[in-house]
PDB file of N, CA and C in Angstrom:
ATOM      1  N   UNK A   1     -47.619  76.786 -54.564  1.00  0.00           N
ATOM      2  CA  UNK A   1     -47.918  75.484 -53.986  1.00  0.00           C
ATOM      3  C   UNK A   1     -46.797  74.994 -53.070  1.00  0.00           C
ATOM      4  N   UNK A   2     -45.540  75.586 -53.328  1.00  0.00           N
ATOM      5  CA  UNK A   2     -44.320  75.369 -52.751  1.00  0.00           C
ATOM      6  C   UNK A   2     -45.100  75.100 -50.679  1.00  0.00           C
ATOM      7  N   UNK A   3     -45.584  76.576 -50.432  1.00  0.00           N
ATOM      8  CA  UNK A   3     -46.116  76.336 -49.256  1.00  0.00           C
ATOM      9  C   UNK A   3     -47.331  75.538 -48.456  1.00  0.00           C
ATOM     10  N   UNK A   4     -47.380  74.410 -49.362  1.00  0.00           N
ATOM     11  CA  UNK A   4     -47.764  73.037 -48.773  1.00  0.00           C
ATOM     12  C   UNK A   4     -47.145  72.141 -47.862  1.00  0.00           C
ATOM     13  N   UNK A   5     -45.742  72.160 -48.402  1.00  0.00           N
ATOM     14  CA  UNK A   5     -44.400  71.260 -48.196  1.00  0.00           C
ATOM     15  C   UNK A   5     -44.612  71.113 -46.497  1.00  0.00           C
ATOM     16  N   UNK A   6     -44.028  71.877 -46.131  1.00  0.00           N
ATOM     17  CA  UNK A   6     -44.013  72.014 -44.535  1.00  0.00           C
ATOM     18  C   UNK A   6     -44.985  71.309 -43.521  1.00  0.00           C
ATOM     19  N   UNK A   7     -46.254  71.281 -44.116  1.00  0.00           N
ATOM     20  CA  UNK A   7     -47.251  70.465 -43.378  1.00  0.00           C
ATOM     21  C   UNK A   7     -47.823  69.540 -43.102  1.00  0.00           C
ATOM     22  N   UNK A   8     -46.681  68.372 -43.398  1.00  0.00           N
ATOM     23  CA  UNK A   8     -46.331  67.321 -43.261  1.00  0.00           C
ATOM     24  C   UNK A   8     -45.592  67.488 -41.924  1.00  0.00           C
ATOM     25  N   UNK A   9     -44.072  67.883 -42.133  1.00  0.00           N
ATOM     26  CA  UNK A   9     -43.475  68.457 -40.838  1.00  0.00           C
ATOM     27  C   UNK A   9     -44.140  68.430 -39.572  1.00  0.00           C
ATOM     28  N   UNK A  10     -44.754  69.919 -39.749  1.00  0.00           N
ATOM     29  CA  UNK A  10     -45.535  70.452 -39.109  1.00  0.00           C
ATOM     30  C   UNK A  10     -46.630  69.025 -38.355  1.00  0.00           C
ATOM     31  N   UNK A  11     -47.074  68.677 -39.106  1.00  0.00           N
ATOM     32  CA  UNK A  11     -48.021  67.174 -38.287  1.00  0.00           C
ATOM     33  C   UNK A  11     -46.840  66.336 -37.230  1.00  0.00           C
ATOM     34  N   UNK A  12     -45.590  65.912 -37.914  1.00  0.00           N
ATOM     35  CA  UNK A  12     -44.985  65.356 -37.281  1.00  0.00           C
ATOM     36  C   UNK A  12     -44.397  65.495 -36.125  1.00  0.00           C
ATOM     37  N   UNK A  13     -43.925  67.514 -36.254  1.00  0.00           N
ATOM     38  CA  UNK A  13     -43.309  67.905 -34.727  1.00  0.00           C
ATOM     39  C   UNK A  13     -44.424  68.701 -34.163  1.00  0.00           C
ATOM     40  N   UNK A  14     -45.737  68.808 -34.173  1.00  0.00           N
ATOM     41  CA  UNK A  14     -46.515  68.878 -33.209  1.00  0.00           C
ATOM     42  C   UNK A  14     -47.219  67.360 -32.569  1.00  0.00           C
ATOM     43  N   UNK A  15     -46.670  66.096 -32.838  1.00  0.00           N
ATOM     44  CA  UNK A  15     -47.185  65.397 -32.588  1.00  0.00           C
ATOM     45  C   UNK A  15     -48.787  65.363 -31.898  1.00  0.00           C
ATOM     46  N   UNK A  16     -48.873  64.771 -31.048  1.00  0.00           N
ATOM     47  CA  UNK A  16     -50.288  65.093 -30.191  1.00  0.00           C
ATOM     48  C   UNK A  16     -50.719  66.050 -28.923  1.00  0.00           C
ATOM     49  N   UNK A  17     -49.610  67.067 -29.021  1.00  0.00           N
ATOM     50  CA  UNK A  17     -49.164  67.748 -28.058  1.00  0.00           C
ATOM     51  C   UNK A  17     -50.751  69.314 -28.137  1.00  0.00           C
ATOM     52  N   UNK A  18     -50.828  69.618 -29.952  1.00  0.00           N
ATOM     53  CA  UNK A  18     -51.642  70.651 -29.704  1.00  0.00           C
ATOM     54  C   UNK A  18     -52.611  70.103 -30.746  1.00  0.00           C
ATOM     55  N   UNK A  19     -53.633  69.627 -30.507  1.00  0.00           N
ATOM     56  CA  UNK A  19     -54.337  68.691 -31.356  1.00  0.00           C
ATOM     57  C   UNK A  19     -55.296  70.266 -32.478  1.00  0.00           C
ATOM     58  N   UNK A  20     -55.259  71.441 -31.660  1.00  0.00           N
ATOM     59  CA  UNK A  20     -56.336  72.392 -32.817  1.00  0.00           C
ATOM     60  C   UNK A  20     -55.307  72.655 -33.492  1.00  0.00           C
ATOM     61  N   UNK A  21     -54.565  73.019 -33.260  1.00  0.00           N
ATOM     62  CA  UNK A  21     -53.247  73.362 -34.506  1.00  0.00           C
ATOM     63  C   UNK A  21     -53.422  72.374 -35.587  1.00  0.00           C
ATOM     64  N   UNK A  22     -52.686  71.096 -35.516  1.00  0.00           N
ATOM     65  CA  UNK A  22     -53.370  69.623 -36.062  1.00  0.00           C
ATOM     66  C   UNK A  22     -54.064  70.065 -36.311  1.00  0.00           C
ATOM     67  N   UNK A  23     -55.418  69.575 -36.091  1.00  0.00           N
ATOM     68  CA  UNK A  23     -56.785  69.482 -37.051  1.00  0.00           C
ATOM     69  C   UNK A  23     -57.104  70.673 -38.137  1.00  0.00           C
ATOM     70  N   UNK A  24     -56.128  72.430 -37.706  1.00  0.00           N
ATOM     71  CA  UNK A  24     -56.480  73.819 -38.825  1.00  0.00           C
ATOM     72  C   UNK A  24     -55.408  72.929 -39.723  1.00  0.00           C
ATOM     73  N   UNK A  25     -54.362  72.110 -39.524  1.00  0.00           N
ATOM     74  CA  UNK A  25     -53.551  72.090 -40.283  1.00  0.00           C
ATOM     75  C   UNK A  25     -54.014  70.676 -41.795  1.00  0.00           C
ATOM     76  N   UNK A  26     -54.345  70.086 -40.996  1.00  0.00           N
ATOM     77  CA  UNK A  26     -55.377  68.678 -41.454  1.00  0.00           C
ATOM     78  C   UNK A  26     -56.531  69.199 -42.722  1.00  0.00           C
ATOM     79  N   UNK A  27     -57.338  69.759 -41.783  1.00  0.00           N
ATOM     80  CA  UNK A  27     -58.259  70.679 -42.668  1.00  0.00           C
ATOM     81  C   UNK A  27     -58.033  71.437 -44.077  1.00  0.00           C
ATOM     82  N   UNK A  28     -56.655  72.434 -43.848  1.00  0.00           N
ATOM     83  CA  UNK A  28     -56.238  73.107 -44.907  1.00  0.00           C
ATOM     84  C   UNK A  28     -56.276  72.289 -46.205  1.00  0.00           C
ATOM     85  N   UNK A  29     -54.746  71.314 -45.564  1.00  0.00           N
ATOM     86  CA  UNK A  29     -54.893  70.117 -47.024  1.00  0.00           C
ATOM     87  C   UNK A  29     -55.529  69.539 -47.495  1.00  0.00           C
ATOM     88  N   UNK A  30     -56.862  68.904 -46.523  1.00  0.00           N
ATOM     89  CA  UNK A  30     -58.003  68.467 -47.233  1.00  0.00           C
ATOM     90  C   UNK A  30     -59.021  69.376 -47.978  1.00  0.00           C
ATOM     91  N   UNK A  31     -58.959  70.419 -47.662  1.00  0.00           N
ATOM     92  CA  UNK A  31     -59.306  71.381 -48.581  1.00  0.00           C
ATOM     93  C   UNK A  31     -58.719  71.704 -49.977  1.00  0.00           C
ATOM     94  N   UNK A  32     -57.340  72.217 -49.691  1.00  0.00           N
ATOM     95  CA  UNK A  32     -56.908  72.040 -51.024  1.00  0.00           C
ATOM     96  C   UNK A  32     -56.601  71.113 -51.457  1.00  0.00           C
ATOM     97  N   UNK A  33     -56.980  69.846 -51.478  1.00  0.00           N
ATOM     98  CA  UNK A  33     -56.874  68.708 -51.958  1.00  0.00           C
ATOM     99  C   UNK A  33     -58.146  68.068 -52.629  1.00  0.00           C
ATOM    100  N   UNK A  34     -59.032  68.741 -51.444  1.00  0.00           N
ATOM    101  CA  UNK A  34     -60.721  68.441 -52.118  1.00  0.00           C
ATOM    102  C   UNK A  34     -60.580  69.274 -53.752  1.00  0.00           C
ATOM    103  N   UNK A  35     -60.501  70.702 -53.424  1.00  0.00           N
ATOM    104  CA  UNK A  35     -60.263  71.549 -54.470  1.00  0.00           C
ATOM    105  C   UNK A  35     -59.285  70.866 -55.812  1.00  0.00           C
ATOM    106  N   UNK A  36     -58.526  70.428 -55.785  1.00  0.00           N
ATOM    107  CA  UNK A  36     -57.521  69.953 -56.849  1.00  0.00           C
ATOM    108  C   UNK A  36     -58.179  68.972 -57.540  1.00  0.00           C
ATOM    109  N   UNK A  37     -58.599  67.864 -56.271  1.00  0.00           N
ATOM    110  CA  UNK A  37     -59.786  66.524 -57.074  1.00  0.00           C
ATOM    111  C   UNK A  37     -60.657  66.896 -58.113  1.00  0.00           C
ATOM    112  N   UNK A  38     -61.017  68.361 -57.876  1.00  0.00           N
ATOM    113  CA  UNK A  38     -62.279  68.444 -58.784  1.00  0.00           C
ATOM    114  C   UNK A  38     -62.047  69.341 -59.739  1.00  0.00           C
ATOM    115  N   UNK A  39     -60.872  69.470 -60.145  1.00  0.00           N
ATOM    116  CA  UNK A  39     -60.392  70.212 -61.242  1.00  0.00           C
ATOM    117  C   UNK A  39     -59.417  69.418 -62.155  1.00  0.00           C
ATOM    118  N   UNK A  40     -59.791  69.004 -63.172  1.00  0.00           N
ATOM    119  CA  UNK A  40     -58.873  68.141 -63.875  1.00  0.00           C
ATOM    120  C   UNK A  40     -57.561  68.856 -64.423  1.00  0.00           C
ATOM    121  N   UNK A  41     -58.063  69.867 -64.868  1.00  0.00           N
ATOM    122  CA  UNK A  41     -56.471  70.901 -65.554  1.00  0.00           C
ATOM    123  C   UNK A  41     -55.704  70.730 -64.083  1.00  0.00           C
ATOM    124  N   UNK A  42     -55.728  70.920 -63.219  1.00  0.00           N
ATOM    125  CA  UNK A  42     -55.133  71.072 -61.842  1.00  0.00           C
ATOM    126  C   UNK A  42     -54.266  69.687 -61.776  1.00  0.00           C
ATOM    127  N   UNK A  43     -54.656  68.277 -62.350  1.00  0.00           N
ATOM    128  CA  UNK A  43     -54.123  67.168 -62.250  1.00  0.00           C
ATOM    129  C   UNK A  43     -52.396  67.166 -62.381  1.00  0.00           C
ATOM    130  N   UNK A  44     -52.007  68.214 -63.411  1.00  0.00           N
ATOM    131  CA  UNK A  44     -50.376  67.823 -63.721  1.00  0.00           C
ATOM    132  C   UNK A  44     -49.666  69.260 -63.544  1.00  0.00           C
ATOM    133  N   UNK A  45     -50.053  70.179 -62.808  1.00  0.00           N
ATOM    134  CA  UNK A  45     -49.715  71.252 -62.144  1.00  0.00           C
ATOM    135  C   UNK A  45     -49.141  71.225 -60.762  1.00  0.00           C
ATOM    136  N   UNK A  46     -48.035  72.170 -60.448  1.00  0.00           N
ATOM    137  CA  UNK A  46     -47.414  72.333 -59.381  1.00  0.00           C
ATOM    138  C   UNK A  46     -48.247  71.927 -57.626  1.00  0.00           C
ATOM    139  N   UNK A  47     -49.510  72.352 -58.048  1.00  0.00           N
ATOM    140  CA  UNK A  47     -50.398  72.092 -56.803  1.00  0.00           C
ATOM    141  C   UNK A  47     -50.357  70.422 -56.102  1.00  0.00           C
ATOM    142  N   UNK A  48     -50.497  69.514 -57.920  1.00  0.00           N
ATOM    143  CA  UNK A  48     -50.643  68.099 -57.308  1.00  0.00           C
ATOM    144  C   UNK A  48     -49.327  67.769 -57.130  1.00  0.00           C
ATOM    145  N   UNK A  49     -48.259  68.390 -57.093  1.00  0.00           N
ATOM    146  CA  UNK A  49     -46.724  68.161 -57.081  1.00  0.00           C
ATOM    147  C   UNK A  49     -46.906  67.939 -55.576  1.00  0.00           C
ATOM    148  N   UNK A  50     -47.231  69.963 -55.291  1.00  0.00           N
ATOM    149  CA  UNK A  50     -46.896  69.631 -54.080  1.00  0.00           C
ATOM    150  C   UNK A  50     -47.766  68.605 -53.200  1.00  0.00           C
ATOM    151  N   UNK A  51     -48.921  68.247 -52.963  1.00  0.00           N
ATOM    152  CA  UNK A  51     -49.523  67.033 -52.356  1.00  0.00           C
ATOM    153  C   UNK A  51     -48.773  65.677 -52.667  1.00  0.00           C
ATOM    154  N   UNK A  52     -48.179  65.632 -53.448  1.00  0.00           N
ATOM    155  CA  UNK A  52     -47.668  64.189 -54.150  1.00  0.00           C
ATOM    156  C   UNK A  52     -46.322  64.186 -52.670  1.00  0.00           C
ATOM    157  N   UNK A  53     -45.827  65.642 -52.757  1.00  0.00           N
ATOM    158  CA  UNK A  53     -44.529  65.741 -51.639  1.00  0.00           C
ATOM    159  C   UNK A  53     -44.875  65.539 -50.307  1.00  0.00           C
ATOM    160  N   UNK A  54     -46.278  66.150 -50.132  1.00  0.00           N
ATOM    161  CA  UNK A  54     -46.785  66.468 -48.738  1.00  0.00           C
ATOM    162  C   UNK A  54     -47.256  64.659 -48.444  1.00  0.00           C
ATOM    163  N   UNK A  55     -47.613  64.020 -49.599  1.00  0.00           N
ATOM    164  CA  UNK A  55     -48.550  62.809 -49.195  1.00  0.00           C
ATOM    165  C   UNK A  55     -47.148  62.127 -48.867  1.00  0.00           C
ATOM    166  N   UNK A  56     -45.837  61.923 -49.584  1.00  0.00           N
ATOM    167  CA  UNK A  56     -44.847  60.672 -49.717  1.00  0.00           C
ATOM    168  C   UNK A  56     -44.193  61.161 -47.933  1.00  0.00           C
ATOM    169  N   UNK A  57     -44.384  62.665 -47.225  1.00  0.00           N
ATOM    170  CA  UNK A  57     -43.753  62.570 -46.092  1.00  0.00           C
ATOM    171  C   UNK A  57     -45.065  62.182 -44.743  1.00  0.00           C
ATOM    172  N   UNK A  58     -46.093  62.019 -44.881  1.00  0.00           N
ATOM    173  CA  UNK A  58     -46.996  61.501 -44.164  1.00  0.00           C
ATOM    174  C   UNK A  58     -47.506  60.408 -43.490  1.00  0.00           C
ATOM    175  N   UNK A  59     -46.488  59.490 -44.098  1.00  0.00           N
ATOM    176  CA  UNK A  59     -46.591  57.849 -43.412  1.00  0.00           C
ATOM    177  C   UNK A  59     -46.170  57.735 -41.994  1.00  0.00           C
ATOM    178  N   UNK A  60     -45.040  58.616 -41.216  1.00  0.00           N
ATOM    179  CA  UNK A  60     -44.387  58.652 -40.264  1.00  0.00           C
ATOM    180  C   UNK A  60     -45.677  59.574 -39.491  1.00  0.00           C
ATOM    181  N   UNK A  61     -46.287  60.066 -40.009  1.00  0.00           N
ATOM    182  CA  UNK A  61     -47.848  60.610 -38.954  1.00  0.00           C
ATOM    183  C   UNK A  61     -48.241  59.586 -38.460  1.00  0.00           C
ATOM    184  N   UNK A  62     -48.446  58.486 -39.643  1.00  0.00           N
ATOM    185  CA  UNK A  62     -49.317  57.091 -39.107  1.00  0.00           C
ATOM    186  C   UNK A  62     -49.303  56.576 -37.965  1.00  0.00           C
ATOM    187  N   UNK A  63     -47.659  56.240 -38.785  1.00  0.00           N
ATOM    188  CA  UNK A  63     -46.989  54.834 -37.700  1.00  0.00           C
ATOM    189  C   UNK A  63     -45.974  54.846 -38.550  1.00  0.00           C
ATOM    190  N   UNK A  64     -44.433  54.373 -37.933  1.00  0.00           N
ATOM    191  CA  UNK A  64     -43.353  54.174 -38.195  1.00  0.00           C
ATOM    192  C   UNK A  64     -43.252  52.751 -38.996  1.00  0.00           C
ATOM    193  N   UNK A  65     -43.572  52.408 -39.999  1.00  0.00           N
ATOM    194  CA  UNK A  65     -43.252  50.873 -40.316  1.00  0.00           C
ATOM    195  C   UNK A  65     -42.365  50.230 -41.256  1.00  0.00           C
ATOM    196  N   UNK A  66     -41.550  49.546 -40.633  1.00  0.00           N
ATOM    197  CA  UNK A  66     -40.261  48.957 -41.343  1.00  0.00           C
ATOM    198  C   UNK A  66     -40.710  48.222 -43.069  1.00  0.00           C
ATOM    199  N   UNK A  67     -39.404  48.385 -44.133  1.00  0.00           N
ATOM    200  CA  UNK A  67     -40.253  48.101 -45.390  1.00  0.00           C
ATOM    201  C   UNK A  67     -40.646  46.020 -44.724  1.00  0.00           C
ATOM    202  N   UNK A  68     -41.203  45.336 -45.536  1.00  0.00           N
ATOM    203  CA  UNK A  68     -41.608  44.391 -45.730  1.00  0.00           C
ATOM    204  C   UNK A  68     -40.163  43.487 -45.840  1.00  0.00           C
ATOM    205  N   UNK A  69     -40.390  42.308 -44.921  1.00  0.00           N
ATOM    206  CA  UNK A  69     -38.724  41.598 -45.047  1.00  0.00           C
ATOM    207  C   UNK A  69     -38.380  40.521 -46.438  1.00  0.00           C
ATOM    208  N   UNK A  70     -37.503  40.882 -47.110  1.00  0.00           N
ATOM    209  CA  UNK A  70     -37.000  39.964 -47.627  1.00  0.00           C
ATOM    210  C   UNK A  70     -37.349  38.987 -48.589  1.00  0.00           C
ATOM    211  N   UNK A  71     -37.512  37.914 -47.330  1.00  0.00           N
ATOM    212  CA  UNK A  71     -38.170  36.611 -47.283  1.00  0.00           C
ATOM    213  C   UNK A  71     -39.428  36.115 -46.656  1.00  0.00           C
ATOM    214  N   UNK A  72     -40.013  35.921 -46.974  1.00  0.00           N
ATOM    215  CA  UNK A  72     -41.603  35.472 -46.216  1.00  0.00           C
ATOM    216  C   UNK A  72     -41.073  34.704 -45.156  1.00  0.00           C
ATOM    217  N   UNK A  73     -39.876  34.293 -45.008  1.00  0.00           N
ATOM    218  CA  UNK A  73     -39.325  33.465 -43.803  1.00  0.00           C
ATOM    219  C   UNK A  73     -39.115  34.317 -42.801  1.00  0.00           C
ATOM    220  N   UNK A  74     -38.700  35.454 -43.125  1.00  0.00           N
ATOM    221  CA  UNK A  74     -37.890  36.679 -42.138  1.00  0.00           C
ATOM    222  C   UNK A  74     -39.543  37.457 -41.072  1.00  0.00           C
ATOM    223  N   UNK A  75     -39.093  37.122 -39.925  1.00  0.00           N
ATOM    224  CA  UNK A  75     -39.915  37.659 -39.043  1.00  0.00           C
ATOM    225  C   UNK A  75     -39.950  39.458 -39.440  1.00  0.00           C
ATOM    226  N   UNK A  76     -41.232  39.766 -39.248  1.00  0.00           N
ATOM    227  CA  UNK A  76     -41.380  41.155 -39.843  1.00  0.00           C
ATOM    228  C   UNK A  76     -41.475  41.967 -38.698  1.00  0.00           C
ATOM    229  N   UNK A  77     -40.294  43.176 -38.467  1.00  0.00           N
ATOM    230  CA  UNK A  77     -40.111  43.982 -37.484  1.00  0.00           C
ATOM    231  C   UNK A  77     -41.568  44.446 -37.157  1.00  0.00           C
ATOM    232  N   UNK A  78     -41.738  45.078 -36.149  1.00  0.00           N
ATOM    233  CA  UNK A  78     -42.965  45.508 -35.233  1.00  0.00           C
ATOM    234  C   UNK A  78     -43.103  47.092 -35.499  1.00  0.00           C
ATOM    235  N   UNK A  79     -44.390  47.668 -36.304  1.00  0.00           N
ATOM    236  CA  UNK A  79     -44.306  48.842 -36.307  1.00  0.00           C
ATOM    237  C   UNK A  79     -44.593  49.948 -35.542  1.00  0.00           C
ATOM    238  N   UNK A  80     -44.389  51.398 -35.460  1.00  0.00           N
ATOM    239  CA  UNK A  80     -44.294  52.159 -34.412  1.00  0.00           C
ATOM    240  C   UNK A  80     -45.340  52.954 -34.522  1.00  0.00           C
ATOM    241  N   UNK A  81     -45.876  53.610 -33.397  1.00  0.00           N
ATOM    242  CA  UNK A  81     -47.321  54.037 -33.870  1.00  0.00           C
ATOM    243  C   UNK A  81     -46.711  55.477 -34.043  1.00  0.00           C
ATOM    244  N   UNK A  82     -47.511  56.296 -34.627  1.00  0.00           N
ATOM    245  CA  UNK A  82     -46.850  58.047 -35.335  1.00  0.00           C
ATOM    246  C   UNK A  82     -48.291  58.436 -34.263  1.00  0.00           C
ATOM    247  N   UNK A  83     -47.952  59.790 -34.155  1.00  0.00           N
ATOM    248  CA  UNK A  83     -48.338  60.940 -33.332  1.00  0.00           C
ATOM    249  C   UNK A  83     -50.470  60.878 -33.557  1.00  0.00           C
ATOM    250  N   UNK A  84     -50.267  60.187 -34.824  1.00  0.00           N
ATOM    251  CA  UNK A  84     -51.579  59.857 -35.091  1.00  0.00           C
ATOM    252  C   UNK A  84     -52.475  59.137 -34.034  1.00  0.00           C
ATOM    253  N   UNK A  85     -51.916  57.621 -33.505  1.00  0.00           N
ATOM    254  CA  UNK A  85     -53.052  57.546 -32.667  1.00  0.00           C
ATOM    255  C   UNK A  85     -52.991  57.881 -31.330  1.00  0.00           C
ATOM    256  N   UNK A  86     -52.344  59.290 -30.942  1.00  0.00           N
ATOM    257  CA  UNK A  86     -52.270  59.687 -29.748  1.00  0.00           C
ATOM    258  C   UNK A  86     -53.347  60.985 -29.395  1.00  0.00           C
ATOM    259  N   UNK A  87     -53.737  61.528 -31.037  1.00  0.00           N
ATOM    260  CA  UNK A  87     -54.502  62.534 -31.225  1.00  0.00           C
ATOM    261  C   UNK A  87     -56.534  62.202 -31.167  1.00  0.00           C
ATOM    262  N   UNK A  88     -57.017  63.161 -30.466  1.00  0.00           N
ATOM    263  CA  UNK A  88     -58.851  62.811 -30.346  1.00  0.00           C
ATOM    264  C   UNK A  88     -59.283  62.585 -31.877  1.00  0.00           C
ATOM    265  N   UNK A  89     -60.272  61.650 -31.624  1.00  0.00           N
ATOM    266  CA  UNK A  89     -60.692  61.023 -32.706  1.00  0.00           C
ATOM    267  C   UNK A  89     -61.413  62.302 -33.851  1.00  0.00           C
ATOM    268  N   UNK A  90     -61.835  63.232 -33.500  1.00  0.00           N
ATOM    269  CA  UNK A  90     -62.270  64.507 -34.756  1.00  0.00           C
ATOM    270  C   UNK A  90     -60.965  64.932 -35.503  1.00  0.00           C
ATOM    271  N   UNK A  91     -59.649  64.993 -35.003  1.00  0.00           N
ATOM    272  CA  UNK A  91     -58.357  64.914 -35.840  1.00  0.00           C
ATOM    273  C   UNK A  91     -57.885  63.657 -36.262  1.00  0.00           C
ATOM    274  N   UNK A  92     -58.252  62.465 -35.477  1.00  0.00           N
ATOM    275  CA  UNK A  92     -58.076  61.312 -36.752  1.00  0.00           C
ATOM    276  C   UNK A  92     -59.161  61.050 -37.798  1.00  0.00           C
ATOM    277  N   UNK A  93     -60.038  61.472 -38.040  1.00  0.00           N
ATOM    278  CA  UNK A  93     -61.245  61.761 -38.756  1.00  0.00           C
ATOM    279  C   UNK A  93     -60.662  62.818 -39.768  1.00  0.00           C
ATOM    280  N   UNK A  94     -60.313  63.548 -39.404  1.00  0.00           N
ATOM    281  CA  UNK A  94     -59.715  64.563 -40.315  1.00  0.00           C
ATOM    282  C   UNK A  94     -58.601  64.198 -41.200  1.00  0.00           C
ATOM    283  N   UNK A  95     -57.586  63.386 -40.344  1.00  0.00           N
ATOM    284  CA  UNK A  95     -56.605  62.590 -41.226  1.00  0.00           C
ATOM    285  C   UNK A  95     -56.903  61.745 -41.890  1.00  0.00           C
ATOM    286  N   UNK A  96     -57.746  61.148 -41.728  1.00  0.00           N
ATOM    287  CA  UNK A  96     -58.271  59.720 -42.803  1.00  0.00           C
ATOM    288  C   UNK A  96     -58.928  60.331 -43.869  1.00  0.00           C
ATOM    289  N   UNK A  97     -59.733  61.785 -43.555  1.00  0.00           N
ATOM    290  CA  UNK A  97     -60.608  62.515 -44.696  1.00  0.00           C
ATOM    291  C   UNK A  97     -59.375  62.938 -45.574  1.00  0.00           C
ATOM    292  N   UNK A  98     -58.557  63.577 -44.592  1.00  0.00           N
ATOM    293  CA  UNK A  98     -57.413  64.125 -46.152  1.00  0.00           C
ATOM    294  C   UNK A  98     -56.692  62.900 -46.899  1.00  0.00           C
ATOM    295  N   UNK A  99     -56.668  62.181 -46.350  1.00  0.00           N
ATOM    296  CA  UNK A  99     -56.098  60.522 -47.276  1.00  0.00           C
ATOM    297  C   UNK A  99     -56.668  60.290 -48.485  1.00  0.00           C
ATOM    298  N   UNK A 100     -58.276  60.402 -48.240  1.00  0.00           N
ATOM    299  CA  UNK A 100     -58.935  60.153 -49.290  1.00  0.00           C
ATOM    300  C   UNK A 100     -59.451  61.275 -50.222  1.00  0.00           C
ATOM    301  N   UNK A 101     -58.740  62.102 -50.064  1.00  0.00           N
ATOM    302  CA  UNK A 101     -58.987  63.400 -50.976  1.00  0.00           C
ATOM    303  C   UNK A 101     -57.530  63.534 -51.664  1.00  0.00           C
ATOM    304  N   UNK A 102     -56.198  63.241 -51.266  1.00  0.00           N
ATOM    305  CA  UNK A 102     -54.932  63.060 -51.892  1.00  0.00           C
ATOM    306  C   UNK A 102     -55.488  62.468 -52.951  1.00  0.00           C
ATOM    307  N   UNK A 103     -54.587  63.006 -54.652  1.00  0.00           N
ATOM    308  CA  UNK A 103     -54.536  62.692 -55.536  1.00  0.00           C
ATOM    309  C   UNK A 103     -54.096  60.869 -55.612  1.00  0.00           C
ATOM    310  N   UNK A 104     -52.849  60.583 -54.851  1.00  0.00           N
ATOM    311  CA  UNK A 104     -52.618  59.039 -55.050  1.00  0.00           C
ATOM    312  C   UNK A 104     -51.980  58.691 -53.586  1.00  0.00           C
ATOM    313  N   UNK A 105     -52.008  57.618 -53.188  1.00  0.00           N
ATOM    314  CA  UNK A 105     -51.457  57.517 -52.013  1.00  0.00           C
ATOM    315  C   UNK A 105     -50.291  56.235 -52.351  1.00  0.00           C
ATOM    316  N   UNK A 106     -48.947  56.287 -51.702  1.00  0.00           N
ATOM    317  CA  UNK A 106     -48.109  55.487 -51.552  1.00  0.00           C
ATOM    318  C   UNK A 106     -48.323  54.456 -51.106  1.00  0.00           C
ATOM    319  N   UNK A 107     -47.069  53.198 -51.244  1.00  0.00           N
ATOM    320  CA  UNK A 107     -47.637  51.825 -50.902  1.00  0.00           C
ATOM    321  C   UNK A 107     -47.160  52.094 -49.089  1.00  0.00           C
ATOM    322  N   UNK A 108     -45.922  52.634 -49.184  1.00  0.00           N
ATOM    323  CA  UNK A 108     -45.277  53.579 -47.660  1.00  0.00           C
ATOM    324  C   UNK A 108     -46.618  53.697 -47.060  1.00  0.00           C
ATOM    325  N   UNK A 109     -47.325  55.213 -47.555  1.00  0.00           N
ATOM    326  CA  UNK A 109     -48.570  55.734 -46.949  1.00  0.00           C
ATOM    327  C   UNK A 109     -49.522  54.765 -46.175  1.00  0.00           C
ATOM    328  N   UNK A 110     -49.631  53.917 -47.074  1.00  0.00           N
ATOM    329  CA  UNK A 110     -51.247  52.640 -47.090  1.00  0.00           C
ATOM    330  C   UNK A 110     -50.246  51.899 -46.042  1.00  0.00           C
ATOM    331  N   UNK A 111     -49.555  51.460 -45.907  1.00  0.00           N
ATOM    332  CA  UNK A 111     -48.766  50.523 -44.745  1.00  0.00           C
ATOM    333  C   UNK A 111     -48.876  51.395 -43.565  1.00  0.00           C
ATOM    334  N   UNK A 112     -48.430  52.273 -43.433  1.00  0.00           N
ATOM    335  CA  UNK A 112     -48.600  53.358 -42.737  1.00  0.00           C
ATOM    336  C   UNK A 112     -50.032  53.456 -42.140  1.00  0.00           C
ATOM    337  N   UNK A 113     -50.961  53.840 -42.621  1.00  0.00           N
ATOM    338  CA  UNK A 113     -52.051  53.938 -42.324  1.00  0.00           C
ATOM    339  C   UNK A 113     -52.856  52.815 -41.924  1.00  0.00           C
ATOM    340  N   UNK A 114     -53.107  51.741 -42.177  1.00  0.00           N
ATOM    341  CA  UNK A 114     -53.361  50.297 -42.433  1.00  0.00           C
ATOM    342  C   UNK A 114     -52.443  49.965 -40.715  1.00  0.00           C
ATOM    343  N   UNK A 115     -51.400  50.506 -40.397  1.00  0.00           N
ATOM    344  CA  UNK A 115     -50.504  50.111 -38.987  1.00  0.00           C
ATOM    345  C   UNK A 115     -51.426  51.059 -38.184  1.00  0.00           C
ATOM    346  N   UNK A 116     -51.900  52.178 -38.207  1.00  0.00           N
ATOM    347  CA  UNK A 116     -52.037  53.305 -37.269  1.00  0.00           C
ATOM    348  C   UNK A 116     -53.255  52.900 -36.787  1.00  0.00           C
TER     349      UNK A 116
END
């Protein structure tokens, strides 16, 4: 499962530059991610490790967004959009499908996504 890790990365430094690369890469994880959902023994095994790793580096795909300020007084920095909405909409389709096939998603992630 170790060779999950990377494809997070991989989303980030191909940004929107080669969108089929993206989308085989998109695909994979939502695959093995579909696959993991529907296997409960699979729940506390190395597999959902690695998605748990692959999901916590995926927010910076989104959009870049600063944590939450402070104080409800404190003007809240402006977030940055990630490589995500630069890519055709059948690879953001694909990214939103693997979101919802991840075992749990971060509060990072959901800000992230929720900005993009």
């Amino acid at each position: 499962a170790v060779w999950l890790r990377p494809f997070a990365r991989l989303l980030w430094e191909l940004k929107h530059h080669d969108p089929s690369t993206t989308s085989k890469a998109l695909h994979t994880l939502h695959a093995v991610a579909a696959r993991m959902g529907s296997d409960a023994a699979a729940a506390n095994g190395p597999l959902c490790a690695a998605l748990a790793g692959v999901e916590s580096e995926l927010a910076p795909f989104f959009a870049r967004v600063p944590p939450p300020p402070p104080t409800p007084e404190t003007p809240r920095a402006p977030a940055r959009p990630g490589p995500f909405s630069r890519l055709p909409g059948p690879c953001q389709a694909a990214a939103v499908m693997l979101l919802g096939s991840l075992p749990a998603l971060s509060p990072a992630t959901l800000r992230a996504a929720a900005h993009a």
